[in-house]
C-alpha atoms as a PDB file:
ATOM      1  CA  UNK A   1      -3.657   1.555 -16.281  1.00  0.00           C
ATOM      2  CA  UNK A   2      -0.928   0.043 -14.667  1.00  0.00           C
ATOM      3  CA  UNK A   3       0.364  -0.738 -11.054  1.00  0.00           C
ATOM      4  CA  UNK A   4       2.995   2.292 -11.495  1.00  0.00           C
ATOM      5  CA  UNK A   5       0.524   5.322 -12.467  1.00  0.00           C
ATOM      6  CA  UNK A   6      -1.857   4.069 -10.037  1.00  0.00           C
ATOM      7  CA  UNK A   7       0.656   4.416  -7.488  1.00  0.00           C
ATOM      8  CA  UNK A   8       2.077   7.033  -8.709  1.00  0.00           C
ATOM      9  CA  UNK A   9      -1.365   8.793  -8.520  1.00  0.00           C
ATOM     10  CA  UNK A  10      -1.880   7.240  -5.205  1.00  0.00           C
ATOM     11  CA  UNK A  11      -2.348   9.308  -1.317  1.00  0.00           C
ATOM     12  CA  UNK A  12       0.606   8.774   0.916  1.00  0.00           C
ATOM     13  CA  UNK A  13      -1.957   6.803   3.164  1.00  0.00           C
ATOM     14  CA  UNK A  14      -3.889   4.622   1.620  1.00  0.00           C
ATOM     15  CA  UNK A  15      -6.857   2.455   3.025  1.00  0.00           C
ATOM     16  CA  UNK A  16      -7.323  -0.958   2.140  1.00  0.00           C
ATOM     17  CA  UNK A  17      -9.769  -0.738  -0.578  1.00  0.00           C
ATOM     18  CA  UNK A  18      -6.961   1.657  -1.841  1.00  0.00           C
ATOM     19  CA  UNK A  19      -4.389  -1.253  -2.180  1.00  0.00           C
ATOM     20  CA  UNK A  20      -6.969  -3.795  -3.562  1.00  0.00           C
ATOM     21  CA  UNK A  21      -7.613  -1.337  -6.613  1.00  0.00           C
ATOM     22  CA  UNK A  22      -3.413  -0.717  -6.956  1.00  0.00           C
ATOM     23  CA  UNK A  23      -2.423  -4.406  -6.752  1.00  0.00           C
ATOM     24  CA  UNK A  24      -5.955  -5.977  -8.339  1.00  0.00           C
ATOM     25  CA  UNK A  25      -6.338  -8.086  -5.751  1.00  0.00           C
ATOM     26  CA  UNK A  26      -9.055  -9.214  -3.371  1.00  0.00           C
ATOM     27  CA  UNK A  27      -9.651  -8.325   0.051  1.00  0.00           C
ATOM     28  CA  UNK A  28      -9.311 -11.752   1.723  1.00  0.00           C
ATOM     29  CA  UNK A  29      -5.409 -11.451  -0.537  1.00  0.00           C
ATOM     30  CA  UNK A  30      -5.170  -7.990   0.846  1.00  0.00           C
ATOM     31  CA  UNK A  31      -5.893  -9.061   4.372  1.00  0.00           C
ATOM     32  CA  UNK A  32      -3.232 -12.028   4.033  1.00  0.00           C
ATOM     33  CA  UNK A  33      -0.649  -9.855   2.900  1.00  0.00           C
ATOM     34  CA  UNK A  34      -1.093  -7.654   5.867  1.00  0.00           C
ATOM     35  CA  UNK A  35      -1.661 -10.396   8.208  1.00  0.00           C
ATOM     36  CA  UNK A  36       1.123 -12.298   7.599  1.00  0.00           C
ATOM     37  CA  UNK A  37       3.326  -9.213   7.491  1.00  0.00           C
ATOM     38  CA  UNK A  38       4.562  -9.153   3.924  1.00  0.00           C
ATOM     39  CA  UNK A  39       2.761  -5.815   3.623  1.00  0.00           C
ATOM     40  CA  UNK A  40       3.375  -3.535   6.550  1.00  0.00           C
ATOM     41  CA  UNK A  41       0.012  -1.572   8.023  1.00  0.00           C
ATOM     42  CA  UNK A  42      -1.355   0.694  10.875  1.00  0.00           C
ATOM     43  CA  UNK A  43      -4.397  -0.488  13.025  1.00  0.00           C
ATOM     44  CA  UNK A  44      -5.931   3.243  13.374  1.00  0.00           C
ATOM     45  CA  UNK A  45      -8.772   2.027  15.124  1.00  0.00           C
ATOM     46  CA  UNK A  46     -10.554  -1.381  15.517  1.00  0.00           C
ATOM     47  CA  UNK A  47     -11.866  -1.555  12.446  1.00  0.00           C
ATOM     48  CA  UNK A  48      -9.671   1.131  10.223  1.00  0.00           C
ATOM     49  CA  UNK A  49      -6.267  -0.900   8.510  1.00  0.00           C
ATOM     50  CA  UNK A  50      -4.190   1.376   6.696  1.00  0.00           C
ATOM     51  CA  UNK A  51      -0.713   1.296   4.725  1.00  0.00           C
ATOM     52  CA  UNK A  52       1.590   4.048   3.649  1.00  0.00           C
ATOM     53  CA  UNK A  53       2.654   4.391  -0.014  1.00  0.00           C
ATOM     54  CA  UNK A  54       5.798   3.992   1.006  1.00  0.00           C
ATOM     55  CA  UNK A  55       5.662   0.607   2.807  1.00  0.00           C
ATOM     56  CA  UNK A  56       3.534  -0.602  -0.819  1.00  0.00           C
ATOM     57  CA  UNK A  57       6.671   0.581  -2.751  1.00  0.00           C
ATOM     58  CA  UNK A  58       8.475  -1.557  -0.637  1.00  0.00           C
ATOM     59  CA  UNK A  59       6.397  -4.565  -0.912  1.00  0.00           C
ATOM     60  CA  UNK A  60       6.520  -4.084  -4.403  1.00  0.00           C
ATOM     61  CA  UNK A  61      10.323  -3.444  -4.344  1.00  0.00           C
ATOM     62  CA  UNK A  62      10.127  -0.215  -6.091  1.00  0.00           C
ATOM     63  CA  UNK A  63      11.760   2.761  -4.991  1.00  0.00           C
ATOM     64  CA  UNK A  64      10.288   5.512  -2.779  1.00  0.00           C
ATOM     65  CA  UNK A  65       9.640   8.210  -4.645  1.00  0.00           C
ATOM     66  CA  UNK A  66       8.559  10.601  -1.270  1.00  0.00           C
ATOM     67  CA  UNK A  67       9.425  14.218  -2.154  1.00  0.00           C
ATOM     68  CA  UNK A  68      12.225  15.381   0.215  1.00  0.00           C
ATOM     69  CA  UNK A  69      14.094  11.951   0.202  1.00  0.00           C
ATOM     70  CA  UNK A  70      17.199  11.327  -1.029  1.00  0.00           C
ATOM     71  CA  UNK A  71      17.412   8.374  -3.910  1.00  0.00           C
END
């Protein structure tokens, strides 16, 4: 499966895991991307990191495909 059904497939919030699985990365990679601010993230709590579908589309420089939105 690629990147695209798995997103495509994917929760409009996912967790970090979530991203790890989409991108077949690691978590240290996953933590760097968010860390340095090439992937954009919400601190829910202290220990819960989470990033909307649409900010991976845009790290991945895909389009948003959010229903509702204009393209």
């Amino acid at each position: 499966m690629n990147r695209n059904s798995n997103l495509e497939n994917a929760r409009d919030v996912l967790s970090v895991r979530d991203v790890q699985q989409i991108l077949r990365i690691g978590r240290n990679a996953t933590y760097e991307l968010i860390s340095s601010g090439r992937l954009a993230s919400v601190r829910v709590t202290r220990r819960r990191i989470v990033v909307t579908r649409r900010a991976l589309e845009a790290f991945l420089g895909l389009p948003s495909n959010t229903p509702g939105e204009q393209r």
